[in-house]
Protein backbone atom coordinates (compact mmCIF):
# COMPACT_ATOMS: atom_id res chain seq x y z
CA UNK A 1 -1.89 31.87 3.45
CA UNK A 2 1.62 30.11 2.81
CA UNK A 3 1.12 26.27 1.49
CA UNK A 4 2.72 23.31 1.94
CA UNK A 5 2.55 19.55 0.33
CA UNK A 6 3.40 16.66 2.82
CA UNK A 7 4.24 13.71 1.04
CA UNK A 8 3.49 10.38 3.22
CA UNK A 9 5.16 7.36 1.95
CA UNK A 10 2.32 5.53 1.38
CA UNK A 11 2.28 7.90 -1.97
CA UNK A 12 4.98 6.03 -3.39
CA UNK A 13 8.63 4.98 -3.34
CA UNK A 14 11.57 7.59 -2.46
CA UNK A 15 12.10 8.38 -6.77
CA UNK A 16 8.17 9.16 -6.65
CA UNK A 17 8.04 11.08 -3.56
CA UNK A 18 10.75 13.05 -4.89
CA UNK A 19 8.90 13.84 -8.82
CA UNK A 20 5.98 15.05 -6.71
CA UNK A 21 8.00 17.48 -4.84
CA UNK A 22 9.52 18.69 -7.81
CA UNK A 23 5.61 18.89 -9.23
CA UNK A 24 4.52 20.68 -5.73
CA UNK A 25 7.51 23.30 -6.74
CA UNK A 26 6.05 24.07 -9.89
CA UNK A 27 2.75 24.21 -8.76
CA UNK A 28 3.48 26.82 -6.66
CA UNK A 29 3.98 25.57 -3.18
CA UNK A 30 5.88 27.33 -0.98
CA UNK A 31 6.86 24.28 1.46
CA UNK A 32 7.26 20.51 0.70
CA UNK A 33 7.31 17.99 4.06
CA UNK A 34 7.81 14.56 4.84
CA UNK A 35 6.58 12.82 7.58
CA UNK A 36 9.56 11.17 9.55
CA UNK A 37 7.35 8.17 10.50
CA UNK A 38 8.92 5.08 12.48
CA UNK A 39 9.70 2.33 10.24
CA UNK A 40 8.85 4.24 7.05
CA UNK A 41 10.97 5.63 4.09
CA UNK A 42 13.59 7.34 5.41
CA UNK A 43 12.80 11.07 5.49
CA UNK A 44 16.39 12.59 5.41
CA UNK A 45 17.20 10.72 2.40
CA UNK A 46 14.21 11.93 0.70
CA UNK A 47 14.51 15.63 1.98
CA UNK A 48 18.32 15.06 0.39
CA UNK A 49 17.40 14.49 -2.96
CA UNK A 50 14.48 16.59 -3.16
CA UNK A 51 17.52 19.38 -2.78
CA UNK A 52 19.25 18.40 -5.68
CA UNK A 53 15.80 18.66 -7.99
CA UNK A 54 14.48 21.72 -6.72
CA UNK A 55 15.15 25.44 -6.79
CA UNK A 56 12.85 27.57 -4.34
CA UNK A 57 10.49 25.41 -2.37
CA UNK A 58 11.39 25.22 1.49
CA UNK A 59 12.75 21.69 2.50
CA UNK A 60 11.45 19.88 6.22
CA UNK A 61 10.95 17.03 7.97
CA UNK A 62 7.44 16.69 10.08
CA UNK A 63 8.09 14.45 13.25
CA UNK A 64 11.59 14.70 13.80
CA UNK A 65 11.65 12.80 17.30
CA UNK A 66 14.32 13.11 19.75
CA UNK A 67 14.12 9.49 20.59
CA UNK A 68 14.59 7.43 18.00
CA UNK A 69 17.02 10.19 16.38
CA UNK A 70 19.28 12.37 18.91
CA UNK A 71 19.93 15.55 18.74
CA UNK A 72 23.16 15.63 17.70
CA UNK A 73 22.30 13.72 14.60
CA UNK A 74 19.00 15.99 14.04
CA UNK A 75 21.10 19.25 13.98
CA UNK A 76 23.75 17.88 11.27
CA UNK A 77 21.07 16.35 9.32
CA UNK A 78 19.19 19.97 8.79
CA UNK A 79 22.25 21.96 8.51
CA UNK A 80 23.95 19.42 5.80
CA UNK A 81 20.40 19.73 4.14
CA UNK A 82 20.56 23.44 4.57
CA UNK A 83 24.02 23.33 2.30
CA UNK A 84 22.70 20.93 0.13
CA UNK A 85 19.46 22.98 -0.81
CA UNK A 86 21.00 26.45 -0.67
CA UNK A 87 19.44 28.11 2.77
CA UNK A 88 16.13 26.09 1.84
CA UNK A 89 15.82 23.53 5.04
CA UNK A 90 13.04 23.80 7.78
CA UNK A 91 13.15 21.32 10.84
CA UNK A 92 9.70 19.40 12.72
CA UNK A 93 10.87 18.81 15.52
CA UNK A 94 8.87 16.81 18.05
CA UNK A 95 5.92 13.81 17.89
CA UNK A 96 2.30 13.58 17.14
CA UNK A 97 1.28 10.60 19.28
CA UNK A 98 4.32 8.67 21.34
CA UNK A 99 2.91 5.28 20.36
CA UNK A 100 5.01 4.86 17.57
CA UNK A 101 8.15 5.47 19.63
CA UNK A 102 6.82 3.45 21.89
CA UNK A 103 6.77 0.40 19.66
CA UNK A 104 10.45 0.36 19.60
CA UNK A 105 10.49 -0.34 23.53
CA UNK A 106 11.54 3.34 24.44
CA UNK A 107 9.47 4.92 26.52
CA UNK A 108 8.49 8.32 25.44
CA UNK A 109 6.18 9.66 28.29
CA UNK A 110 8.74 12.79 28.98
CA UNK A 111 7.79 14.01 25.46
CA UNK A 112 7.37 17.92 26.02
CA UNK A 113 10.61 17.98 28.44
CA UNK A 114 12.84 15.89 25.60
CA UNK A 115 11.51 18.01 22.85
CA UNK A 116 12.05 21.58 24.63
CA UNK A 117 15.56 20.60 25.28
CA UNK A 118 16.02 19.03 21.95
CA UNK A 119 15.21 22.28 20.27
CA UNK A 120 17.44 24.24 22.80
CA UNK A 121 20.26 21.71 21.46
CA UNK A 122 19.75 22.10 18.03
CA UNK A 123 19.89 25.74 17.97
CA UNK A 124 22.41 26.17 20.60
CA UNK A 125 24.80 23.74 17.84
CA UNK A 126 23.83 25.74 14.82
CA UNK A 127 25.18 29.00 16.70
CA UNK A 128 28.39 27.18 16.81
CA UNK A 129 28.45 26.43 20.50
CA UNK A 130 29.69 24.26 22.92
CA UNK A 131 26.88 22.11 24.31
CA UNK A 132 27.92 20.73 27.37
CA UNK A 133 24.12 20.47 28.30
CA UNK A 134 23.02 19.42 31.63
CA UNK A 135 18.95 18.76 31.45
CA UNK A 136 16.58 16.25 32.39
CA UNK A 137 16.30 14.37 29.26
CA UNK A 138 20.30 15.05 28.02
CA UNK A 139 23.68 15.30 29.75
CA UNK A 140 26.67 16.43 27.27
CA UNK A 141 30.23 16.86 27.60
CA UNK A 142 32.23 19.64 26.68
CA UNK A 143 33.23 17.44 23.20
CA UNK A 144 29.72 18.22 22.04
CA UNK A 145 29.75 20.85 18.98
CA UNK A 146 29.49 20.91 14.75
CA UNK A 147 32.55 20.32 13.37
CA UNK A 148 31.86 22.40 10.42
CA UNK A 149 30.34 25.68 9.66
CA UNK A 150 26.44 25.80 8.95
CA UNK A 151 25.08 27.61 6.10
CA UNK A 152 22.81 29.26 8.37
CA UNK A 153 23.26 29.76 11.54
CA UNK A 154 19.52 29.85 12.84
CA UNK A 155 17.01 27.54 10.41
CA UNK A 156 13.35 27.56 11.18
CA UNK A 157 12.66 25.03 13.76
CA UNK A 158 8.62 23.76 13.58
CA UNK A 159 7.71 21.99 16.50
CA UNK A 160 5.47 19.19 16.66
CA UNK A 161 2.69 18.78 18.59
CA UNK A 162 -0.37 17.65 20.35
CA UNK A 163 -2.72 18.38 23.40
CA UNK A 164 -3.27 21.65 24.84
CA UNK A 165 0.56 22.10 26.95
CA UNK A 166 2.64 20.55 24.29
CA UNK A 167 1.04 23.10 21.58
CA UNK A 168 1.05 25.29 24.06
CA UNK A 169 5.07 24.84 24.25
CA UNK A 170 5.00 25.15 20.72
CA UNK A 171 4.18 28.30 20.64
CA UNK A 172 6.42 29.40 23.15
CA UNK A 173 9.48 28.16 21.75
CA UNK A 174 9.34 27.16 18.30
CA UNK A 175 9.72 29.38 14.80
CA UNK A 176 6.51 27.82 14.53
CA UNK A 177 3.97 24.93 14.67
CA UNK A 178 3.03 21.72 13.31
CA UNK A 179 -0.24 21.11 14.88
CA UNK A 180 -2.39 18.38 13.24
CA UNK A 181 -6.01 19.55 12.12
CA UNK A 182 -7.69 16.37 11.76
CA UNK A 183 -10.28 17.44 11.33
CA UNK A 184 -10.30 20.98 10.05
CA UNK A 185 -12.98 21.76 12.57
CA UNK A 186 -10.43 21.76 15.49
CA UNK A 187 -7.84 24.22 14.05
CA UNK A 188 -9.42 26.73 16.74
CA UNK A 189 -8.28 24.60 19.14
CA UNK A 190 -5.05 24.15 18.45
CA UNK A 191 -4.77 27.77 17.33
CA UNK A 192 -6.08 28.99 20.80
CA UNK A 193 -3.25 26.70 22.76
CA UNK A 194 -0.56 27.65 20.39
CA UNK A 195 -1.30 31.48 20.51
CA UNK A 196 -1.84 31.32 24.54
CA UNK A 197 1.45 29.52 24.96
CA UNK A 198 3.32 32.11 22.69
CA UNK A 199 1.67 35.05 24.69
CA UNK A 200 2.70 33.38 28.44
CA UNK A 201 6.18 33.39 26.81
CA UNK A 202 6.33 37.17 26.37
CA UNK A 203 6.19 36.80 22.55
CA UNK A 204 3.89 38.11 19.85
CA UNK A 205 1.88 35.16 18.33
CA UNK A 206 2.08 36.71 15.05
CA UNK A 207 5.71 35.48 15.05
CA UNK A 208 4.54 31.80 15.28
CA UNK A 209 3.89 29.86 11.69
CA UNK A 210 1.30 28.22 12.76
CA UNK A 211 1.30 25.60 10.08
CA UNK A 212 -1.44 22.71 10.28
CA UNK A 213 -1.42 19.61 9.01
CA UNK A 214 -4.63 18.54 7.54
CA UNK A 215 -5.57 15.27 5.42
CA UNK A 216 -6.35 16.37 1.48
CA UNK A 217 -8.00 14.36 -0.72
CA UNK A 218 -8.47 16.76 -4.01
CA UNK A 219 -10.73 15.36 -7.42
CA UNK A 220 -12.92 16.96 -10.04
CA UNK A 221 -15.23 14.32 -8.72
CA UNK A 222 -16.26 14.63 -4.76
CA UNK A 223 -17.41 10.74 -4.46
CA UNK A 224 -14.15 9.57 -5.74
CA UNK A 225 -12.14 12.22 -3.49
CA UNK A 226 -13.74 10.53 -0.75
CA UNK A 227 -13.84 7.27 -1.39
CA UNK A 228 -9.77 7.13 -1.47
CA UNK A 229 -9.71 8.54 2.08
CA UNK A 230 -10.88 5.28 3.60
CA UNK A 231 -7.24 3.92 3.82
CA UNK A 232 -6.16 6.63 5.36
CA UNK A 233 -8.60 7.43 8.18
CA UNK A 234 -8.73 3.90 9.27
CA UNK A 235 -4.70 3.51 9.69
CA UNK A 236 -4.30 7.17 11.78
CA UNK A 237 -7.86 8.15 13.05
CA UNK A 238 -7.22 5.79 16.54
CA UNK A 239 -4.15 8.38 17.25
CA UNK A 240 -6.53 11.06 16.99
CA UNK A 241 -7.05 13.26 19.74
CA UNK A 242 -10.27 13.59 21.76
CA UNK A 243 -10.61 16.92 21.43
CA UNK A 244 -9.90 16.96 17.66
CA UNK A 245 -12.08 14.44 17.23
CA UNK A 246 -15.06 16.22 19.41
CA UNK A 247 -15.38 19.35 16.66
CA UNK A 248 -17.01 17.14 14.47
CA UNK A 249 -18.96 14.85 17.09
CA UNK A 250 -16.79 11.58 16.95
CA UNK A 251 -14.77 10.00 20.13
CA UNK A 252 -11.71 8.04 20.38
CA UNK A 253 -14.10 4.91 20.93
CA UNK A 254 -15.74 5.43 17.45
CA UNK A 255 -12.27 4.64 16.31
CA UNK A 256 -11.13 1.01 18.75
CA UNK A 257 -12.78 -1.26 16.55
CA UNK A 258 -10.76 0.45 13.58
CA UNK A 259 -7.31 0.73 15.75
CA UNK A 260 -7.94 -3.21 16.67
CA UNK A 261 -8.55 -4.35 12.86
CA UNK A 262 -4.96 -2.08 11.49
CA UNK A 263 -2.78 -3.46 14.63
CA UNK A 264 -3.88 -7.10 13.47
CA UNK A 265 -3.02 -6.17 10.05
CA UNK A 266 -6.27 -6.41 8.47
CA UNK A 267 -5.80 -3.06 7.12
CA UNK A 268 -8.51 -3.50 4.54
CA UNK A 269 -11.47 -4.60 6.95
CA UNK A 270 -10.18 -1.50 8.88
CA UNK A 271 -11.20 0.73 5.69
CA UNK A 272 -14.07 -0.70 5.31
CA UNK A 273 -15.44 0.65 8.81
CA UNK A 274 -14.75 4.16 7.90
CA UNK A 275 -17.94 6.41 8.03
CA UNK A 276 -19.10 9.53 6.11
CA UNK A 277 -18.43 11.24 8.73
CA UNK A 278 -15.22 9.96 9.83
CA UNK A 279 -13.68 11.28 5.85
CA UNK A 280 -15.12 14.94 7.04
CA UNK A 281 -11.64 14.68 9.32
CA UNK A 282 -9.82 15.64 5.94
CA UNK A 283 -10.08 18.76 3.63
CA UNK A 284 -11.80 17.02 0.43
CA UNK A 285 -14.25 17.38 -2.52
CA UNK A 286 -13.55 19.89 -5.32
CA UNK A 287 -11.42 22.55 -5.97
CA UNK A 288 -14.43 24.54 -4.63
CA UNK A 289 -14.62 22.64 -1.72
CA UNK A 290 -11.13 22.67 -0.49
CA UNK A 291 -11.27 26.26 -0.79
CA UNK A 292 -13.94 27.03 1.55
CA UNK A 293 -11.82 24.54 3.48
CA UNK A 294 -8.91 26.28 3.92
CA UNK A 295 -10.62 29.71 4.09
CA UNK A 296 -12.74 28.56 7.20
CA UNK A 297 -8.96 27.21 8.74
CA UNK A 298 -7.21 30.75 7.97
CA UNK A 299 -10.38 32.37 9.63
CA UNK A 300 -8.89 30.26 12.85
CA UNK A 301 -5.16 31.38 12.58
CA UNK A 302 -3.93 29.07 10.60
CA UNK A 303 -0.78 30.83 8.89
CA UNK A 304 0.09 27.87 6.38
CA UNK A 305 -2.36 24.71 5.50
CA UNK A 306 0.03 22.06 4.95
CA UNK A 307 -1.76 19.68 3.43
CA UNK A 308 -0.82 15.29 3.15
CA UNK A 309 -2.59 12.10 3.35
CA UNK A 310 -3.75 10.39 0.24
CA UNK A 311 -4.08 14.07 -1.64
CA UNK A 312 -6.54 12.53 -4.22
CA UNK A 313 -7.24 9.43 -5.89
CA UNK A 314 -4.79 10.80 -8.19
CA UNK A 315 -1.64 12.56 -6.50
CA UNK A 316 -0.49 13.89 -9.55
CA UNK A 317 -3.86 15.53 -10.98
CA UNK A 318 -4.41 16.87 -7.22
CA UNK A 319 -1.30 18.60 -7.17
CA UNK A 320 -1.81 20.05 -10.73
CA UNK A 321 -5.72 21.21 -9.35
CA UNK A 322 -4.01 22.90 -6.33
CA UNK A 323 -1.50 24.80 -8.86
CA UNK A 324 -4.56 25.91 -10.71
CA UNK A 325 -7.50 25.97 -9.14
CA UNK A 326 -6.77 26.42 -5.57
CA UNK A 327 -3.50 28.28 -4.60
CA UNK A 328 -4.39 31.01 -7.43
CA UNK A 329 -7.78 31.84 -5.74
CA UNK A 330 -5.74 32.65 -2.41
CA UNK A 331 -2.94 34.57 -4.14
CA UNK A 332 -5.47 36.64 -6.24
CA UNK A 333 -6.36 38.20 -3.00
């Protein structure tokens, strides 16, 4: 099991975000990610700096969409990041819900076509080509190409994804997979559409990172590990898929009355809704819990846990308990 930390930006400002990478580094993390949410702190910054602090851990966006950022700008963001960290940069490329692209008026209902051309782009501009690309979703000229030699010429691309064809397409054409496993309970699920997409493809599914993103929240003390989720699951759970949603007997409607309280901006009367069972959509309790956590999600396929979301009710101390407690236990194997 590889591991990953994805720092959301409700963790902090850009300087704090970048101390817990460097924190996630030492702990022994093998990946660090940042969401590339609409109209948060910007993620390519972030990823920049984090280069300049850090020696090892692998570099990446999550949520890289080719809407609100093109192509052309996606591709010299990773491979000036690529430079910057020394061969360390990984790429999510794609969306987990098209509502928040849709808030900026563009409409985003060709998702799986934009993204599988997107990726062709990238790639096809890394190699050092001309991309005079004639799709659906992009028309280039002939002026289209880096003006400057990456570091590498292929960097992992991760592509982002939900419901059963887009994973599917995952599978089939990225270095791997960002799937979300909110809850834990539906990595099969996204495991079994990822895989099946890869194998349609004519690849091996072994070659697929299949790396999920699940909600941590990491204490000594379970209460108080679950008690800080509240925030959390009221702002995202109405994005959550049915089928997600479904392995641990909750609906999309369990979540309106939420959804309708956060768009208003009543973001604490939202929290206050949350369920017991609505928290069991993250990985959380004790050390001891999150391990049968991720054990039960590696039984499924999943190849690396990345693991966000509030990460305890103290990021710091969570990160410290994964660097002792938790990613030891796996590596001891």
């Amino acid at each position: 099991m590889k591991f990953g930390l994805r720092l959301i930006g409700y963790l902090g400002n850009a300087q704090e975000l970048v101390r817990l990478a460097v924190l996630a580094e030492q702990a022994g993390f093998d990946y660090v990610w940042f969401p590339h949410d609409t109209f948060m702190g910007n993620t390519w910054v972030i990823t920049s700096a984090v280069a300049t602090q850090t020696s090892h851990i692998r570099i990446g966006s999550v949520g890289t969409n080719p809407y609100t950022t093109n192509p052309a700008e996606i591709a010299t963001y990773i491979a000036t990041l690529d430079d910057l960290s020394q061969g360390r940069a990984v790429l999510g490329l794609g969306l987990h819900t098209e509502h928040m692209v849709e808030w900026t008026g563009i409409d985003a209902s060709d998702y799986m076509v934009r993204t599988r051309e997107a990726v062709d782009i990238v790639r096809a501009l890394l190699r050092g080509e001309v991309v005079a690309y004639q799709g659906e979703a992009f028309q280039w000229t002939e002026q289209c190409y880096l003006r400057f030699e990456p570091v590498r010429d292929e960097i992992p691309i991760y592509v982002c994804a939900f419901g059963p064809e887009y994973l599917a397409m995952s599978g089939a054409v990225g270095d791997g997979s960002l799937p979300m496993i909110t809850p834990p309970e539906s990595a099969s699920y996204m495991v079994s559409a990822i895989t099946n997409g890869a194998r349609k493809a004519g690849r091996d599914p072994s070659e697929v990172d299949i790396a999920g993103c699940a909600w941590l929240s990491l204490a000594q003390d379970r209460g108080e590990a679950t008690q800080v989720l509240h925030q959390m699951v009221s702002y995202f759970g109405p994005y959550l898929e049915a089928p997600a949603l479904a392995s641990i007997g909750l609906s999309p409607e369990d979540f309106e009355p939420l959804g309708r309280l956060v768009a208003a901006g009543h973001y604490d009367e939202a929290a206050s809704l949350v369920t017991d069972a609505m928290t069991d959509l993250a990985i959380r309790g004790t050390p001891d819990d999150v391990i049968r956590r991720i054990e039960s999600v590696a039984d499924m396929g999943i190849t690396q846990v990345s693991l966000g979301g509030p990460l305890g009710p103290d990021p710091e101390e969570a990160i410290r308990l994964m660097g002792e407690k938790v990613i030891p236990w796996f590596n001891s194997g």
